[in-house]
Protein backbone atom coordinates (compact mmCIF):
# COMPACT_ATOMS: atom_id res chain seq x y z
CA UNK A 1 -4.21 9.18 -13.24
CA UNK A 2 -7.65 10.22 -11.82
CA UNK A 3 -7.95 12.23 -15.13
CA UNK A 4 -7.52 9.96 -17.83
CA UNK A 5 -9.47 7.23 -16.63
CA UNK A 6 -12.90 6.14 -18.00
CA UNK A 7 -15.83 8.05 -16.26
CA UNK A 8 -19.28 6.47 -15.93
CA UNK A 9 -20.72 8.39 -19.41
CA UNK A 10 -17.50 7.43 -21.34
CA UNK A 11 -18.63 3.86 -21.31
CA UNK A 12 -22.31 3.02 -21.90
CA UNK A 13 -21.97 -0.32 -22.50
CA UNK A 14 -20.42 -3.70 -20.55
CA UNK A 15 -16.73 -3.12 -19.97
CA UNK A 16 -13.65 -5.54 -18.93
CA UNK A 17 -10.94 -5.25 -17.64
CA UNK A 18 -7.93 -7.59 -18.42
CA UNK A 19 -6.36 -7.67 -14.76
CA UNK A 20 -3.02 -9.36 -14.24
CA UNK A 21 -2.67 -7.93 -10.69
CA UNK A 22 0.80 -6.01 -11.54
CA UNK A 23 0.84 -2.15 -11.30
CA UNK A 24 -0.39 -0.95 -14.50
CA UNK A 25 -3.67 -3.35 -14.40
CA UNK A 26 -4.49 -3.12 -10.55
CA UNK A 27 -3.98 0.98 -11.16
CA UNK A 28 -7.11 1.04 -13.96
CA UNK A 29 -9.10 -1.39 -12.22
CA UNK A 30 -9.43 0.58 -9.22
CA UNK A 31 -9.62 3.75 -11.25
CA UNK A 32 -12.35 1.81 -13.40
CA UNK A 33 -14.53 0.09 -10.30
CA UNK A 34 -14.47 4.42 -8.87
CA UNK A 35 -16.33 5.33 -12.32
CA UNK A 36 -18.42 2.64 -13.32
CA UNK A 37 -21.34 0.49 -12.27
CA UNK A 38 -20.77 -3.22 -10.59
CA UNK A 39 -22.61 -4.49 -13.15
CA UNK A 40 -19.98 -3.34 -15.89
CA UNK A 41 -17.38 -4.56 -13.68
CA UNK A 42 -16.21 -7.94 -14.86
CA UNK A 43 -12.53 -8.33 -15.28
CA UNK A 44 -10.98 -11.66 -16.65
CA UNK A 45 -7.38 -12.48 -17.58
CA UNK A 46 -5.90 -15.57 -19.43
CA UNK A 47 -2.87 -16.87 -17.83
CA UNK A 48 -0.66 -20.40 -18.68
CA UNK A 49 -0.36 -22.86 -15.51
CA UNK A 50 3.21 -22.13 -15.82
CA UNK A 51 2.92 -18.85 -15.29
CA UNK A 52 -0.42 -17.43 -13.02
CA UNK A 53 -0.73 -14.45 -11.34
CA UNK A 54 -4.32 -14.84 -10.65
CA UNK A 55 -3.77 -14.65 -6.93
CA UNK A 56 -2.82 -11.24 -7.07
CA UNK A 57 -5.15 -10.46 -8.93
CA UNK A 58 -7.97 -11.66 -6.97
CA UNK A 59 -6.79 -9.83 -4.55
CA UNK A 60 -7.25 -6.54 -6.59
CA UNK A 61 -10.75 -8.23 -7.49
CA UNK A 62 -11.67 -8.65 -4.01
CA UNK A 63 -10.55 -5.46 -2.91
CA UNK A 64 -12.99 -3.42 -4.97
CA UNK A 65 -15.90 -5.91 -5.03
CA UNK A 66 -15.68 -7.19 -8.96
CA UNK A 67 -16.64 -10.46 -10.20
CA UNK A 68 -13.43 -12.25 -11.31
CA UNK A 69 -13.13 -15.15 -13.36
CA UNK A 70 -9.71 -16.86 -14.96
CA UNK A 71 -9.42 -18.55 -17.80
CA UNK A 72 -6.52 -20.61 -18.68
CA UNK A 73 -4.26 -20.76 -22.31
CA UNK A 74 -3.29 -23.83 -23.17
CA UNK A 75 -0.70 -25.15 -25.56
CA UNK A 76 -3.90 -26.44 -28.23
CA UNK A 77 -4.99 -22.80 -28.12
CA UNK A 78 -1.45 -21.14 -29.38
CA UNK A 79 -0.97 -24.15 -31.78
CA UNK A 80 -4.44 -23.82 -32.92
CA UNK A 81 -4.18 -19.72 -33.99
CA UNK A 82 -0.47 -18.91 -34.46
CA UNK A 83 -1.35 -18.34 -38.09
CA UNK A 84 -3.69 -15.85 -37.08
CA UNK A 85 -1.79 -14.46 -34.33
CA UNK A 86 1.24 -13.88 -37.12
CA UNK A 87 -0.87 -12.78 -39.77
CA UNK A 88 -1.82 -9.61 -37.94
CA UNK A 89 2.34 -8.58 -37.15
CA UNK A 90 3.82 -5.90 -39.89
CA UNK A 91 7.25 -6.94 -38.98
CA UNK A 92 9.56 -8.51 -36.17
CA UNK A 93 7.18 -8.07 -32.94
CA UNK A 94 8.81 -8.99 -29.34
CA UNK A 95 6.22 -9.12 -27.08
CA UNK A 96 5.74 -12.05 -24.65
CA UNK A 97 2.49 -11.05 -23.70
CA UNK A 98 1.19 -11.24 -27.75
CA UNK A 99 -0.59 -14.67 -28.13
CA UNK A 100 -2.16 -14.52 -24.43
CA UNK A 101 -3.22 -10.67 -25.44
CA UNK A 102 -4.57 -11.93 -28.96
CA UNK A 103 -6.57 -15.32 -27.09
CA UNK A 104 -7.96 -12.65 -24.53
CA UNK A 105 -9.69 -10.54 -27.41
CA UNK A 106 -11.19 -13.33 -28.99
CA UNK A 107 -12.69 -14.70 -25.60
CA UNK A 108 -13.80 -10.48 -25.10
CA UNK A 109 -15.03 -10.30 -28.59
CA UNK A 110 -17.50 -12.94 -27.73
CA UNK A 111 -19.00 -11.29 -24.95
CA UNK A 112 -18.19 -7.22 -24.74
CA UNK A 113 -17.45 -4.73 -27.42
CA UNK A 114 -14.70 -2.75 -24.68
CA UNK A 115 -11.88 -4.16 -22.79
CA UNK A 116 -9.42 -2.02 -20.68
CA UNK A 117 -6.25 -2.79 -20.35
CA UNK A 118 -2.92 -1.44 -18.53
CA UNK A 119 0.05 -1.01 -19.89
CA UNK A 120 3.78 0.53 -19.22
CA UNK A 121 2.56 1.08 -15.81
CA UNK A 122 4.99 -1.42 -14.54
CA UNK A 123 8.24 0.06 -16.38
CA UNK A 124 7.08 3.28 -14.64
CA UNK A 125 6.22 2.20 -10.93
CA UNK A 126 8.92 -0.60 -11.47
CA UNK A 127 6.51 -3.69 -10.85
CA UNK A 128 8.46 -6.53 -11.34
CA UNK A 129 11.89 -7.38 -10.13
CA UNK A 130 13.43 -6.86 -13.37
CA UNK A 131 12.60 -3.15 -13.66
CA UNK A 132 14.39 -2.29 -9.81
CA UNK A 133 17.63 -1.61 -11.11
CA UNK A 134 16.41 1.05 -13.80
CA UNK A 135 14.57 2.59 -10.40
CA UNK A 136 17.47 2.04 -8.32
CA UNK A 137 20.32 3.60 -11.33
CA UNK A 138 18.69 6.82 -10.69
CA UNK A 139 19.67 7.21 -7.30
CA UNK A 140 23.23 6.18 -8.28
CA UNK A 141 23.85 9.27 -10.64
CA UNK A 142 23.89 11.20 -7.18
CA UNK A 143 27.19 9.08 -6.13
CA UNK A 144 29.67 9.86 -9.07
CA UNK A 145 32.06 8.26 -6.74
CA UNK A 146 30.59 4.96 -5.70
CA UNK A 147 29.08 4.76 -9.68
CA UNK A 148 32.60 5.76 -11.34
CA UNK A 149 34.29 2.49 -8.95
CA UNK A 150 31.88 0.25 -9.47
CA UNK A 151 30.98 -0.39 -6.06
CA UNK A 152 34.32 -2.26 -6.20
CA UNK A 153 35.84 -0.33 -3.30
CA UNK A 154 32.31 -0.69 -1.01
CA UNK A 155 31.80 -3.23 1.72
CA UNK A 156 28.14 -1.56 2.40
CA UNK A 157 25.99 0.21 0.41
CA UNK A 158 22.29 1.63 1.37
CA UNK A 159 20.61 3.09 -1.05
């Protein structure tokens, strides 16, 4: 990871970071705040009240001595550019992260010409719940036996 990640001469201008505080984001951030100057170090995220995971990243903020500010999508702002938002999709896109992603570059657009971002990272280092049991399955290949019954035969399992 040390390798791909932006050095101080790769990025001669301001630089954010969109920070979520899952694996992927919190991985380039610290990567990022190794390589560049504090004063290129300003990360924001947009996240809905319903679902904010700004703690975490402040956290992540904290930890490597960034500025961090939050700024919050409301249900005016979707309403306001799903035209635009759809406009710029080829074909069927499922992405939940799209309209937040799309509302993020126009707030960065404003102010810097780069933004860093993480992505995949998660699906990788399984962070989030929902990823565990493609992490765990792995381990199961190794137990033909337990895999081939189900687990129906099993009163404890440690994996």
């Amino acid at each position: 990871m040390d390798g791909i990640s932006p050095k101080k001469n790769d990025c001669r201008c301001p630089c954010w970071l969109l920070l979520s505080g899952g694996i992927d984001s919190s991985i380039i951030t610290c990567l990022m705040a190794k390589y560049q100057d504090k004063s290129q170090n300003i990360f924001n995220r947009i996240q809905t009240k319903d679902y904010d995971e700004s703690k975490r990243a402040e956290i992540i903020a904290r930890h490597i001595d960034a500025d961090h500010s939050v700024e919050y999508l409301d249900y005016h702002d979707v309403v306001d550019h799903i035209d635009e938002i759809l406009h710029h999709f080829d074909e069927p896109f499922g992405d939940s992260s799209a309209i937040p992603s799309f509302y993020v570059a126009k707030v960065a657009a404003e102010k810097v010409k780069v933004v860093l971002t993480g992505d995949c990272a998660d699906e990788l280092f399984a962070g989030y719940d929902k990823y565990l049991g493609s992490y765990y399955s792995k381990s199961i290949i190794f137990c033909p036996g337990l895999s081939k019954n189900g687990f129906q035969n099993c009163k404890f399992v440690t994996i």
